[in-house]
ModelCIF file with pLDDT and N, C-alpha, C, O atoms, coordinates in Angstrom:
data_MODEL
#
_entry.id   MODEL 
#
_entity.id                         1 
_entity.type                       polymer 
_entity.pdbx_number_of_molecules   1 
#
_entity_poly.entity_id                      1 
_entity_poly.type                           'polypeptide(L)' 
_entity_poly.nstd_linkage                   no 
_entity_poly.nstd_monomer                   no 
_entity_poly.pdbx_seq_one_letter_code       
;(UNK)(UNK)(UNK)(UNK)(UNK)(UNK)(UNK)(UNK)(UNK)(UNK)(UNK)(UNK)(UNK)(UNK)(UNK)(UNK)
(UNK)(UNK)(UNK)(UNK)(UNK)(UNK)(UNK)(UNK)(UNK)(UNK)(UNK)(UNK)(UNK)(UNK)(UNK)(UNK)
(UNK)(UNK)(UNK)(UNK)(UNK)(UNK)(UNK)(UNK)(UNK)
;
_entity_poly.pdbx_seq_one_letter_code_can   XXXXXXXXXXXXXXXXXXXXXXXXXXXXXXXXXXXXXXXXX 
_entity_poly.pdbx_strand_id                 A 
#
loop_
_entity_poly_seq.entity_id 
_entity_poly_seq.num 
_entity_poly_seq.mon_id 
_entity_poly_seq.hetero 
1 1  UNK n 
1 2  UNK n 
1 3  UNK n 
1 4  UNK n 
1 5  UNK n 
1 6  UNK n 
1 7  UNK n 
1 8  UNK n 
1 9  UNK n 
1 10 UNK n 
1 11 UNK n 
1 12 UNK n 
1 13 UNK n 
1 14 UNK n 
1 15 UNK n 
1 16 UNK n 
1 17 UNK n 
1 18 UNK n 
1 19 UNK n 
1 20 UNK n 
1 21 UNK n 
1 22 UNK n 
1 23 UNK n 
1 24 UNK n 
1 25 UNK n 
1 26 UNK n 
1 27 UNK n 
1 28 UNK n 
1 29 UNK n 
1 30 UNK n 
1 31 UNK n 
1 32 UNK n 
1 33 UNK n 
1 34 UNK n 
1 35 UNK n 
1 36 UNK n 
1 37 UNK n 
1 38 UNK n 
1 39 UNK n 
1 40 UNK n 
1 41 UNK n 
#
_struct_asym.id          A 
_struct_asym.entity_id   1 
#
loop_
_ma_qa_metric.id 
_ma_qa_metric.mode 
_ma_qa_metric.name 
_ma_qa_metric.software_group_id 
_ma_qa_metric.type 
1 global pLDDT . pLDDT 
2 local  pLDDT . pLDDT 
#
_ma_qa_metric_global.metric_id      1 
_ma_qa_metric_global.metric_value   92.32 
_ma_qa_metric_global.model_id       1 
_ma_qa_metric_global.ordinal_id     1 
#
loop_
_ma_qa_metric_local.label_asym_id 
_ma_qa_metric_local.label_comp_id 
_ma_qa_metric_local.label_seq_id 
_ma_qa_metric_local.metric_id 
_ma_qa_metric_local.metric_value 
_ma_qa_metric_local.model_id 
_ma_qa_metric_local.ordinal_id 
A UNK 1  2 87.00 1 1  
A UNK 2  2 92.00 1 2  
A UNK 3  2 93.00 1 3  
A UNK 4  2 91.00 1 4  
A UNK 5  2 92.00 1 5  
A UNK 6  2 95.00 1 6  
A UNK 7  2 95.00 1 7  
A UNK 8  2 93.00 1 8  
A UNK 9  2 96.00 1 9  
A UNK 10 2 97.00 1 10 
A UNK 11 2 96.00 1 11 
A UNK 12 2 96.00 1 12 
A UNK 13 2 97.00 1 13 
A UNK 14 2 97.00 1 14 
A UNK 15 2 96.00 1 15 
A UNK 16 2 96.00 1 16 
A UNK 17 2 96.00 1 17 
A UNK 18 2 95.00 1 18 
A UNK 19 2 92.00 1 19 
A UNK 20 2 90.00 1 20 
A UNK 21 2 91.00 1 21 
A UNK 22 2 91.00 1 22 
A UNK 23 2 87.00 1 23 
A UNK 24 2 86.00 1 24 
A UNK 25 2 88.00 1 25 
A UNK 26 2 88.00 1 26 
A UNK 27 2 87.00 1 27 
A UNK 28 2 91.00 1 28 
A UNK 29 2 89.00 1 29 
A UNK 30 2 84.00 1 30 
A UNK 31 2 90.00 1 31 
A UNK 32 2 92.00 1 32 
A UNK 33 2 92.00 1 33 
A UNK 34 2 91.00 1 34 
A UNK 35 2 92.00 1 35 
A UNK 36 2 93.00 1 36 
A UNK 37 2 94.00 1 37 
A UNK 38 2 93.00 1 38 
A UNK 39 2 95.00 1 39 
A UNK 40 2 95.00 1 40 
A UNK 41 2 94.00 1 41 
#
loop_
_atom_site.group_PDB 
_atom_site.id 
_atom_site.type_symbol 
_atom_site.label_atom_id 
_atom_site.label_alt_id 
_atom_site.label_comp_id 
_atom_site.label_asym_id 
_atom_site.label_entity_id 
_atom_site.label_seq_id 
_atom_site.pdbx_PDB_ins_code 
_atom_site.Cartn_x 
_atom_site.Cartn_y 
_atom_site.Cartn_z 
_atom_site.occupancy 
_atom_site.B_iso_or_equiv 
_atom_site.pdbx_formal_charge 
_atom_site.auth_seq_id 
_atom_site.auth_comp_id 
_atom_site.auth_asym_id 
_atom_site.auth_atom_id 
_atom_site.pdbx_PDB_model_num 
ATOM 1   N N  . UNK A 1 1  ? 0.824  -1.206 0.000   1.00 87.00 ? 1  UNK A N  1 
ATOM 2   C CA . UNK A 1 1  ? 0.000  0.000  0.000   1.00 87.00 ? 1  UNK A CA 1 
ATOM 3   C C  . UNK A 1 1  ? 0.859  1.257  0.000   1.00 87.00 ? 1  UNK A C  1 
ATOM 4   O O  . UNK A 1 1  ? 0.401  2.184  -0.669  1.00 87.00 ? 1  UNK A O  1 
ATOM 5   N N  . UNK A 1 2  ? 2.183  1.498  0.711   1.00 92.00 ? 2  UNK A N  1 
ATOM 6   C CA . UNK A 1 2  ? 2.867  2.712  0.842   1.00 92.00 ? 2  UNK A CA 1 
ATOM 7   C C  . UNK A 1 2  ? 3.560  2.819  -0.808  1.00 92.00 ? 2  UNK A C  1 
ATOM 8   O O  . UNK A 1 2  ? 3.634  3.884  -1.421  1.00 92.00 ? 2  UNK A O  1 
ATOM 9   N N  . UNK A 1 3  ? 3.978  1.643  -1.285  1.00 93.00 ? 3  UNK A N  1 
ATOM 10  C CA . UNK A 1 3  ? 4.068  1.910  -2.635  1.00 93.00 ? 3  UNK A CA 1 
ATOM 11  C C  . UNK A 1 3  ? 3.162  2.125  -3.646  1.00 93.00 ? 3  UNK A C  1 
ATOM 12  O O  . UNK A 1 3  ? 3.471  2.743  -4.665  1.00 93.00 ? 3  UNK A O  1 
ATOM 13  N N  . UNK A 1 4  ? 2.085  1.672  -3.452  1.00 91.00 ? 4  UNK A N  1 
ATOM 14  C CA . UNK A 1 4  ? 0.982  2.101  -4.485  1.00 91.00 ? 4  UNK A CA 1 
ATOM 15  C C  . UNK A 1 4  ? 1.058  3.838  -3.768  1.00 91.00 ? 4  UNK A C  1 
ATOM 16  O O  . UNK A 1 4  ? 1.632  4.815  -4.249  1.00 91.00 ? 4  UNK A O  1 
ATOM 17  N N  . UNK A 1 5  ? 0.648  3.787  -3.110  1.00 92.00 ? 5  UNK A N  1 
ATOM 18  C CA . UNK A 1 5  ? 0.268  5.738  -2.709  1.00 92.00 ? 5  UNK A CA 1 
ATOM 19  C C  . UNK A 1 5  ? 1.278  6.361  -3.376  1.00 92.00 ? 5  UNK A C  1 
ATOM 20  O O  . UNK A 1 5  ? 1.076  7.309  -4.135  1.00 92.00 ? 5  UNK A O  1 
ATOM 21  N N  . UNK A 1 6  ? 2.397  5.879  -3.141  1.00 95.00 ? 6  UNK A N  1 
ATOM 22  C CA . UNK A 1 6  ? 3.809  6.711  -3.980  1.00 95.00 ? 6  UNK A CA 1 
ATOM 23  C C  . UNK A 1 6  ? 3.444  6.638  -5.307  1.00 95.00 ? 6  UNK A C  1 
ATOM 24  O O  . UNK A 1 6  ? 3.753  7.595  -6.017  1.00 95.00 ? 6  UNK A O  1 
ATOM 25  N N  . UNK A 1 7  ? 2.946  5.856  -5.717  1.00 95.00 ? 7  UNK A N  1 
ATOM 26  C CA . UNK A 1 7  ? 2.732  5.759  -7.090  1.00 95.00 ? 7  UNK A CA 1 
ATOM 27  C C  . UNK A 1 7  ? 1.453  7.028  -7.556  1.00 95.00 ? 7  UNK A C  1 
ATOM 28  O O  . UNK A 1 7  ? 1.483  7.975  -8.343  1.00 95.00 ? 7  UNK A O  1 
ATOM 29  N N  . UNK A 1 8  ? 0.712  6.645  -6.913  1.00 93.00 ? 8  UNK A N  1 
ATOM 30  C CA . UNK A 1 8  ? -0.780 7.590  -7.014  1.00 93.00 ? 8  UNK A CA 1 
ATOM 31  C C  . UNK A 1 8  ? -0.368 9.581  -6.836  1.00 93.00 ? 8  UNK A C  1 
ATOM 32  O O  . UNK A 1 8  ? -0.758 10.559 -7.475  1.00 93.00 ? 8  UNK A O  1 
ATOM 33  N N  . UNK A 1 9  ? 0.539  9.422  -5.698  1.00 96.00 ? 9  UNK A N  1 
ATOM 34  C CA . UNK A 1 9  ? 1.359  11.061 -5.793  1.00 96.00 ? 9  UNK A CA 1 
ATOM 35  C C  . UNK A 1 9  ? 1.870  11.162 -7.053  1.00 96.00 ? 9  UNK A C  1 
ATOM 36  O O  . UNK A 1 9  ? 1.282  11.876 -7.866  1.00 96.00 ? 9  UNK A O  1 
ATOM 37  N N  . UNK A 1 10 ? 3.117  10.422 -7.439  1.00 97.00 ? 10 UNK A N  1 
ATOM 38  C CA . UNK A 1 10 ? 3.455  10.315 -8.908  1.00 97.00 ? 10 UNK A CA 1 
ATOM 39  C C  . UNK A 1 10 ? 2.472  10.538 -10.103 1.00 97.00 ? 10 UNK A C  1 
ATOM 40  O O  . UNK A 1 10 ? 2.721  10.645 -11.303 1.00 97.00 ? 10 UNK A O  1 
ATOM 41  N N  . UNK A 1 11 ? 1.688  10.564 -9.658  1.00 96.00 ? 11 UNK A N  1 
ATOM 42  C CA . UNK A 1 11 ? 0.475  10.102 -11.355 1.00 96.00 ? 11 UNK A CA 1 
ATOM 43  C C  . UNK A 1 11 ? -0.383 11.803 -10.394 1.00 96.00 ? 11 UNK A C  1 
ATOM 44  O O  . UNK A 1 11 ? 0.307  12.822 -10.395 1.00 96.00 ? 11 UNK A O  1 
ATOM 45  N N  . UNK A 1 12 ? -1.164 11.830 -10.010 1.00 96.00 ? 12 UNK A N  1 
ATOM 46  C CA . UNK A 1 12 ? -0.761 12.831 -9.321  1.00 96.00 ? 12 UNK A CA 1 
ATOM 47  C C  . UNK A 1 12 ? -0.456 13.998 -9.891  1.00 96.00 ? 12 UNK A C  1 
ATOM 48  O O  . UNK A 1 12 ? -1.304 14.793 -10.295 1.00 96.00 ? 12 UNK A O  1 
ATOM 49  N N  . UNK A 1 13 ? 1.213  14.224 -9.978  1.00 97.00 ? 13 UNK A N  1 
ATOM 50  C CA . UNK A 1 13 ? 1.565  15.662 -9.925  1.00 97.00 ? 13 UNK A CA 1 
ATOM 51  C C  . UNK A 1 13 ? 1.626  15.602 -11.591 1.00 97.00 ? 13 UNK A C  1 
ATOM 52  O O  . UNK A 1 13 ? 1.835  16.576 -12.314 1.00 97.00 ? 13 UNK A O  1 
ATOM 53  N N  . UNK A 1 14 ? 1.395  14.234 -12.031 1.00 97.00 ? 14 UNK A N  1 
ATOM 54  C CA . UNK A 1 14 ? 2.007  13.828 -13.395 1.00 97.00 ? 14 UNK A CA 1 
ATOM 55  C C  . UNK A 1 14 ? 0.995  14.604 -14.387 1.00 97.00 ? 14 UNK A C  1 
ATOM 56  O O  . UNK A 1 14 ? 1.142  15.468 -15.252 1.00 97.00 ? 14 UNK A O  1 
ATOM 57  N N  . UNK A 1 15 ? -0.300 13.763 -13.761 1.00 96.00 ? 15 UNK A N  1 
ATOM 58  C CA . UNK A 1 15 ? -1.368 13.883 -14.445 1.00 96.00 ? 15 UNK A CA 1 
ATOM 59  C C  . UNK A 1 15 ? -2.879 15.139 -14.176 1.00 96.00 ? 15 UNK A C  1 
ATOM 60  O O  . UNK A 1 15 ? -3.762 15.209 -15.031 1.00 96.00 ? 15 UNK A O  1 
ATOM 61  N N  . UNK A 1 16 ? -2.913 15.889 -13.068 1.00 96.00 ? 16 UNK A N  1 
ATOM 62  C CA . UNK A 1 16 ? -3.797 16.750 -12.444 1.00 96.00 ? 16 UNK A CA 1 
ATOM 63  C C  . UNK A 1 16 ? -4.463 16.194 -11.934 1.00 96.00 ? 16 UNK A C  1 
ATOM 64  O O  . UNK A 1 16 ? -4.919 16.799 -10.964 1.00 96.00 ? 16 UNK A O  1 
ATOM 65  N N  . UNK A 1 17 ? -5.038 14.688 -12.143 1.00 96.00 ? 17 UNK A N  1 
ATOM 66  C CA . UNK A 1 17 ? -5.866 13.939 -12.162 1.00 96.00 ? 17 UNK A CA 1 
ATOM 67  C C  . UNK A 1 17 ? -6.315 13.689 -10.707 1.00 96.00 ? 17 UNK A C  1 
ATOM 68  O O  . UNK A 1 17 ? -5.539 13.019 -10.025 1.00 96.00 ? 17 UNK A O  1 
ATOM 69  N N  . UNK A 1 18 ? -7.982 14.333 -9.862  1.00 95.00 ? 18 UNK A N  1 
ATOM 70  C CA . UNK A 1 18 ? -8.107 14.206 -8.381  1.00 95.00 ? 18 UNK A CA 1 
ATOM 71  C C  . UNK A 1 18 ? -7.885 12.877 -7.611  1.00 95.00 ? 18 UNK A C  1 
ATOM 72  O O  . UNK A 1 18 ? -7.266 12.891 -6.547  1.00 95.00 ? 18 UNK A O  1 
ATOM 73  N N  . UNK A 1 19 ? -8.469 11.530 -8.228  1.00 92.00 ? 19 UNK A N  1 
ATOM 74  C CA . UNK A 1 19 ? -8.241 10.534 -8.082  1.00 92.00 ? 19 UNK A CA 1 
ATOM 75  C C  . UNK A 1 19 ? -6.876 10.203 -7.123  1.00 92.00 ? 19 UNK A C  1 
ATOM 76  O O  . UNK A 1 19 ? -6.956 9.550  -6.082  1.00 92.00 ? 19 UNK A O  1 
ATOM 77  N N  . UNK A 1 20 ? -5.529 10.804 -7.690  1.00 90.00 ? 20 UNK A N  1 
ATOM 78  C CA . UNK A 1 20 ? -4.213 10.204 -7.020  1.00 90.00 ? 20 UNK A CA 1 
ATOM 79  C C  . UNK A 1 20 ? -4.139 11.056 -5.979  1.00 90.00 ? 20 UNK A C  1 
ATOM 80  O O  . UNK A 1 20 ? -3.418 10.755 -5.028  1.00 90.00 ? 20 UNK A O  1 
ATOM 81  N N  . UNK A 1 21 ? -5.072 12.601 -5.980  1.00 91.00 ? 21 UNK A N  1 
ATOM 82  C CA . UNK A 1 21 ? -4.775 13.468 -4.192  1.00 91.00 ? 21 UNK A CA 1 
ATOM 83  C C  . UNK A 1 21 ? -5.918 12.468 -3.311  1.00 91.00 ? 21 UNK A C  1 
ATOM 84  O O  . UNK A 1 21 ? -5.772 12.036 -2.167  1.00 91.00 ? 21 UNK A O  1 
ATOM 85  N N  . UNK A 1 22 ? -6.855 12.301 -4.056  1.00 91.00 ? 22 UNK A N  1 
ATOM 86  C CA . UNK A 1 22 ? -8.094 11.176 -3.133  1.00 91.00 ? 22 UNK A CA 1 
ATOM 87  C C  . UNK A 1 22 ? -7.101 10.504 -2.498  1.00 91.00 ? 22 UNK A C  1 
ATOM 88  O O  . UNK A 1 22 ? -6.623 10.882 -1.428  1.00 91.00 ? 22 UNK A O  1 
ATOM 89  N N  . UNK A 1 23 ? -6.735 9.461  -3.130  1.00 87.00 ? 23 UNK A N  1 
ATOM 90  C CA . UNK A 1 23 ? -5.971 8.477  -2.650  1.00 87.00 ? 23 UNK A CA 1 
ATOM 91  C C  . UNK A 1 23 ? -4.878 8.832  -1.399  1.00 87.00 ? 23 UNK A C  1 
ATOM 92  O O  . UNK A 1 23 ? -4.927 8.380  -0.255  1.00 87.00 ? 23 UNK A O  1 
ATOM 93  N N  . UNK A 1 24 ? -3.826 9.822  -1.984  1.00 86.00 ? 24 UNK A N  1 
ATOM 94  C CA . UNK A 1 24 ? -2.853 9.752  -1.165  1.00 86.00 ? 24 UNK A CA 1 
ATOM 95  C C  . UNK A 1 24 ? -3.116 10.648 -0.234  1.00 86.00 ? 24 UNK A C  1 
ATOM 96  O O  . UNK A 1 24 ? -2.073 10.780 0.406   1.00 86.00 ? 24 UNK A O  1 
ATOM 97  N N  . UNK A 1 25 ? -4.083 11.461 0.270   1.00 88.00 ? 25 UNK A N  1 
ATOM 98  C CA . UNK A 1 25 ? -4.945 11.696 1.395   1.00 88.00 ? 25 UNK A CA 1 
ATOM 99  C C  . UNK A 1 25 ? -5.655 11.000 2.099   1.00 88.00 ? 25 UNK A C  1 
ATOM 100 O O  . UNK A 1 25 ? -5.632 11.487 3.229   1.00 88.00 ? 25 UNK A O  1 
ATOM 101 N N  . UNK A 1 26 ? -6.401 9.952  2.057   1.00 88.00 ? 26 UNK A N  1 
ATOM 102 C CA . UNK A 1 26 ? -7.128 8.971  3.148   1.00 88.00 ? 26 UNK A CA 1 
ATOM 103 C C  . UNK A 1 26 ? -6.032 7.892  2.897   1.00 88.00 ? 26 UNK A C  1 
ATOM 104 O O  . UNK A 1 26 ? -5.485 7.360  3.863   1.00 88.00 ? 26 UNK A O  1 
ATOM 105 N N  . UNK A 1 27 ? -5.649 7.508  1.422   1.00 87.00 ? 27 UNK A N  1 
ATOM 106 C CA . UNK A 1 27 ? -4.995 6.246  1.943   1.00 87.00 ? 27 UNK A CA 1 
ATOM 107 C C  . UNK A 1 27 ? -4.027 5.889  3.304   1.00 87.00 ? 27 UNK A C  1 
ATOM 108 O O  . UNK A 1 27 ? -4.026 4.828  3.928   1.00 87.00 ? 27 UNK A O  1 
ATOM 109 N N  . UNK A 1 28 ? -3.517 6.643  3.469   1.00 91.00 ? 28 UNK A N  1 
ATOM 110 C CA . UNK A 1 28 ? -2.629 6.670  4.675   1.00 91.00 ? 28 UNK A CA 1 
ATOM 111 C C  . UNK A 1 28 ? -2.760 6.785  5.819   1.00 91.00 ? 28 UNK A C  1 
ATOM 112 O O  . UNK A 1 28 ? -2.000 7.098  6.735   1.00 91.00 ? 28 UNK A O  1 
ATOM 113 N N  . UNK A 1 29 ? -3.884 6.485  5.741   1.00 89.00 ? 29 UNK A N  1 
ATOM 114 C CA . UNK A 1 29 ? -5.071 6.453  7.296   1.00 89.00 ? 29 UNK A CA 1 
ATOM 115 C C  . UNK A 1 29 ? -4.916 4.757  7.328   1.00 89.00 ? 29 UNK A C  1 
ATOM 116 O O  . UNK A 1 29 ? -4.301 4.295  8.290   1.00 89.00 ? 29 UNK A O  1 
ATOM 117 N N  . UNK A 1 30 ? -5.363 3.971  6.477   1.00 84.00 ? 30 UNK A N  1 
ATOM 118 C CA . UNK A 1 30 ? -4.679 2.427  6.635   1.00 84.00 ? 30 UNK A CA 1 
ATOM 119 C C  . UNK A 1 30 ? -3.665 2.027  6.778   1.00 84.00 ? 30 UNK A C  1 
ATOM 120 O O  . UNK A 1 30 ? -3.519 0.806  6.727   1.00 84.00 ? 30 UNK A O  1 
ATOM 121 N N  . UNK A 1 31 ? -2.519 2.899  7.023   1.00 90.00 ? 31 UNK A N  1 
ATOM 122 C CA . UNK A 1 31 ? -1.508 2.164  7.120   1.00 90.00 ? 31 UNK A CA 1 
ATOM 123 C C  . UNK A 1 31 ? -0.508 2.258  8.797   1.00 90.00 ? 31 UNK A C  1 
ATOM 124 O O  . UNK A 1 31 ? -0.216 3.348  9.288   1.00 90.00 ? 31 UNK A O  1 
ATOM 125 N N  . UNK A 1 32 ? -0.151 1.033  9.392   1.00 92.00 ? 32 UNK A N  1 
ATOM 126 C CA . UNK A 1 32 ? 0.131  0.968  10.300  1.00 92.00 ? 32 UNK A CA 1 
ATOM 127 C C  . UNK A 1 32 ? 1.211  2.094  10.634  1.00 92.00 ? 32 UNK A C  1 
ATOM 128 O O  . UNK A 1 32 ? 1.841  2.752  9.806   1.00 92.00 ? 32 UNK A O  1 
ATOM 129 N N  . UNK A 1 33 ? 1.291  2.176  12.035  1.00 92.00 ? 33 UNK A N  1 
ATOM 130 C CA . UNK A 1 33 ? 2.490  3.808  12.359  1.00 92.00 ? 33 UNK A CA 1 
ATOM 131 C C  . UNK A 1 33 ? 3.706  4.091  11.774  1.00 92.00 ? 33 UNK A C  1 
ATOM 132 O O  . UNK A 1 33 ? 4.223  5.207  11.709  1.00 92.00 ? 33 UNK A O  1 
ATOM 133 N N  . UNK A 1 34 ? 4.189  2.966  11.314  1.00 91.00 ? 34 UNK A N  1 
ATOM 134 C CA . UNK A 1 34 ? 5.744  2.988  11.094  1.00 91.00 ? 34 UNK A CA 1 
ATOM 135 C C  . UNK A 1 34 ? 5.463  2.991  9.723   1.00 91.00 ? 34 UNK A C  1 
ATOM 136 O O  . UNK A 1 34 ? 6.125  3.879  9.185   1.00 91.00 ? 34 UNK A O  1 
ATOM 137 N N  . UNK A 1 35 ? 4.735  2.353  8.895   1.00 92.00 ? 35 UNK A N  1 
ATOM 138 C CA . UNK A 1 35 ? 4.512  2.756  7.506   1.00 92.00 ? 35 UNK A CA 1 
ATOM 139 C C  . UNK A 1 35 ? 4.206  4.014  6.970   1.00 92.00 ? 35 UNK A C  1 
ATOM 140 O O  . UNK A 1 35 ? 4.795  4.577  6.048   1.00 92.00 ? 35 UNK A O  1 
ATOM 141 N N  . UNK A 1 36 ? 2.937  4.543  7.818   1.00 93.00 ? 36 UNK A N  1 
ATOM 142 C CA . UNK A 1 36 ? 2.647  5.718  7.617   1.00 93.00 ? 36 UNK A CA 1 
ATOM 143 C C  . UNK A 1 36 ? 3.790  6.537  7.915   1.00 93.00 ? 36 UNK A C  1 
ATOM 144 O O  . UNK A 1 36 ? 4.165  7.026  6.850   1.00 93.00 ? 36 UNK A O  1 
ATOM 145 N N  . UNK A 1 37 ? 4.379  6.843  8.685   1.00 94.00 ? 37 UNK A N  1 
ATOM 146 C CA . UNK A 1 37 ? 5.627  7.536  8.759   1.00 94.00 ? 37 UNK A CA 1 
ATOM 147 C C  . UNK A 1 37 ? 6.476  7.670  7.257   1.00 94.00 ? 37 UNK A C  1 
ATOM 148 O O  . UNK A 1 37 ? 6.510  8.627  6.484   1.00 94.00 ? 37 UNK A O  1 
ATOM 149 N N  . UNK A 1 38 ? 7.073  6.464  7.173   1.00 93.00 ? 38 UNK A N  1 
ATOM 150 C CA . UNK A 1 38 ? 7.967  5.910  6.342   1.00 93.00 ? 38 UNK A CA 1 
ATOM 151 C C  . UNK A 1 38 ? 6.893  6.964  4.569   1.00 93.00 ? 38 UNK A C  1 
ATOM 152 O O  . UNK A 1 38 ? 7.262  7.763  3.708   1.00 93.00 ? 38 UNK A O  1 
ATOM 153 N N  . UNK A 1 39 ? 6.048  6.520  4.785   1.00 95.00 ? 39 UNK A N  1 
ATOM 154 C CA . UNK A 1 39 ? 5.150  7.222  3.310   1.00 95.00 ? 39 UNK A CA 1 
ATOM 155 C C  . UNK A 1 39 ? 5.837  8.826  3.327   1.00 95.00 ? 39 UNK A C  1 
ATOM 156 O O  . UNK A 1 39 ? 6.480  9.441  2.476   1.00 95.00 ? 39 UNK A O  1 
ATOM 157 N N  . UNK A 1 40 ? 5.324  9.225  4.882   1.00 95.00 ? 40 UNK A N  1 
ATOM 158 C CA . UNK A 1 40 ? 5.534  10.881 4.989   1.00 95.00 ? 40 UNK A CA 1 
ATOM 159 C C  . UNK A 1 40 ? 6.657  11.420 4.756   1.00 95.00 ? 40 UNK A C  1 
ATOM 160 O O  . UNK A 1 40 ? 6.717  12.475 4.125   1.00 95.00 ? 40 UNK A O  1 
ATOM 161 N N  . UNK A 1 41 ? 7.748  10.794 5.224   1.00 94.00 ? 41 UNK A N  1 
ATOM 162 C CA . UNK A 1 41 ? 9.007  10.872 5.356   1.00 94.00 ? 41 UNK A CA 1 
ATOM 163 C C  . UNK A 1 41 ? 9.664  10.753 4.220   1.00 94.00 ? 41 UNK A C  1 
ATOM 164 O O  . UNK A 1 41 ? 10.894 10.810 4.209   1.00 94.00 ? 41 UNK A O  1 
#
């Protein structure tokens, strides 16, 4: 999941497209503490 989100930012800044800010805004609510970190970081 922390790599798909990286991916979705990527496509994202790539594409304008809202879909990849959807994503990499809630997605990171699923992911355990040290992952989520690791995404932010």
């Amino acid at each position: 999941v922390v790599e798909e989100l990286a991916i979705k930012v990527f496509e994202w800044r790539q594409t304008g497209l809202p879909v990849g800010l959807i994503a990499s805004m809630f997605g990171p609510l699923r992911l355990p503490q040290g992952e989520r970190s690791r995404f932010f970081n």
